[in-house]
C-alpha atoms as a PDB file:
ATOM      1  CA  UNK A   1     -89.087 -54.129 -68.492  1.00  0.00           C
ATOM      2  CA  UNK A   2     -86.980 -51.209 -67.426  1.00  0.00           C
ATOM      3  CA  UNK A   3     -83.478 -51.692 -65.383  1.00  0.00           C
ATOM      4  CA  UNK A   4     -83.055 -52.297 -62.007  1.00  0.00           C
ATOM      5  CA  UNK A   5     -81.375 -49.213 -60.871  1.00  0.00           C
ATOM      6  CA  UNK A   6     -79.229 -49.457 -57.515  1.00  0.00           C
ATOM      7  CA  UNK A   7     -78.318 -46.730 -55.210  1.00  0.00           C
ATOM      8  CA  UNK A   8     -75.274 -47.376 -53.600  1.00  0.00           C
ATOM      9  CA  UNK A   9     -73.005 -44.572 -51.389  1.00  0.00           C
ATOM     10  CA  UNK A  10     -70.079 -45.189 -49.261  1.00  0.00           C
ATOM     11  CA  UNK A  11     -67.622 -42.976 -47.557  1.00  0.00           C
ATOM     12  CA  UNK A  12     -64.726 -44.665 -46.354  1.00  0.00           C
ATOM     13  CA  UNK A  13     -61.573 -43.859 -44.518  1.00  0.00           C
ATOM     14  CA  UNK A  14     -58.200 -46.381 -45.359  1.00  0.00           C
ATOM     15  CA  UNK A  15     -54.794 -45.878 -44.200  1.00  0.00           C
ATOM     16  CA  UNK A  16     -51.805 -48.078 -45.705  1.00  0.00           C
ATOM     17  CA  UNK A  17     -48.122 -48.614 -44.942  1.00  0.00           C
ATOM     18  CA  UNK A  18     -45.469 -51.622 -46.187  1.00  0.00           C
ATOM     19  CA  UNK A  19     -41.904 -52.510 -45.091  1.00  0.00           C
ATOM     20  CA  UNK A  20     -39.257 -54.204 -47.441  1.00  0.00           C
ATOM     21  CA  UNK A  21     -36.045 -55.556 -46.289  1.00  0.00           C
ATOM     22  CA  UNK A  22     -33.842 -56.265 -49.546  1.00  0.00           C
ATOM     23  CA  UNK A  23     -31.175 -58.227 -47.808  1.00  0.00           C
ATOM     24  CA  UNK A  24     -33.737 -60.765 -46.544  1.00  0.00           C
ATOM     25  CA  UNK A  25     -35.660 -60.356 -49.682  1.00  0.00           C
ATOM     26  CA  UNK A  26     -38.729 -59.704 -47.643  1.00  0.00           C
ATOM     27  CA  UNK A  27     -42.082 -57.271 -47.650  1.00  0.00           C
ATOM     28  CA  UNK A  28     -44.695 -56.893 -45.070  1.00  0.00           C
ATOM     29  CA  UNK A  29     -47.460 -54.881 -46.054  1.00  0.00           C
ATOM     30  CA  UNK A  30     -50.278 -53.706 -43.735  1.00  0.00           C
ATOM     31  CA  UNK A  31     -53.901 -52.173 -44.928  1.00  0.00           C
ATOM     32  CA  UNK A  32     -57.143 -51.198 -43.010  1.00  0.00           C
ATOM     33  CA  UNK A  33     -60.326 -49.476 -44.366  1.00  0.00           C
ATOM     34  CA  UNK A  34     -63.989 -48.337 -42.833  1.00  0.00           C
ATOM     35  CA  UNK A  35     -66.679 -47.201 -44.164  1.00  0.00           C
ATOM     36  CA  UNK A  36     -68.880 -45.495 -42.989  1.00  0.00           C
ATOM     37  CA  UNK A  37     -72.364 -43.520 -44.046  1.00  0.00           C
ATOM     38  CA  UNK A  38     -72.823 -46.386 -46.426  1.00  0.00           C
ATOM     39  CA  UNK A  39     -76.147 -46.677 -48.001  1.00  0.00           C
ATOM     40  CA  UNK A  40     -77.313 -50.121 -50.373  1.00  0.00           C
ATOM     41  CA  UNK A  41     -73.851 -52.265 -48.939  1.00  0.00           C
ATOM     42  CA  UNK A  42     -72.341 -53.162 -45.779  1.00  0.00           C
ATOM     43  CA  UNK A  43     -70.530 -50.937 -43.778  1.00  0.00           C
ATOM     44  CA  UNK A  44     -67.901 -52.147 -41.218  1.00  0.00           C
ATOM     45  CA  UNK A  45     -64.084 -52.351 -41.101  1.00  0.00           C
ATOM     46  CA  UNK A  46     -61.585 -54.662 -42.918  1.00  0.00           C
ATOM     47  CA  UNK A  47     -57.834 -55.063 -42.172  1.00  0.00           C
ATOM     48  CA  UNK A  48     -55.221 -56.805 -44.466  1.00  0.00           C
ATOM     49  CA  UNK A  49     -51.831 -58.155 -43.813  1.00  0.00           C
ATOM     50  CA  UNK A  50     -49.517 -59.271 -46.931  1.00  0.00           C
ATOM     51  CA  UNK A  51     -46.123 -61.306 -46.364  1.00  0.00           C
ATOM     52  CA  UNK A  52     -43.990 -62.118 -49.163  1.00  0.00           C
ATOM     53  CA  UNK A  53     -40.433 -63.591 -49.053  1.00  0.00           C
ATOM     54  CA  UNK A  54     -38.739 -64.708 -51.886  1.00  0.00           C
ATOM     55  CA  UNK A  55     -36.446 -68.079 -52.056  1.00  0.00           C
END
């Protein structure tokens, strides 16, 4: 039986930016991506906010 080949394209677009405070020992980081022209896979938008404080 020969492989299952799987066409998959996506062109996304992502931008990125982060804040540390070192007094507070504290980073905020903020991410968002879409794609778009996606063939074989979802296309849409995803955003991502990351906390982190340490004790």
């Amino acid at each position: 039986m020969p492989p299952l080949v799987v066409l998959t394209r996506s062109t996304p677009s992502a931008a990125n930016s982060g804040f540390t405070y070192v007094p507070w020992m504290l980073s905020v980081n903020f991410h968002g991506f879409y794609e778009y022209a996606a063939r074989g896979r979802f296309q849409g938008q995803s955003f991502g906010l990351n906390i982190a404080k340490m004790f």
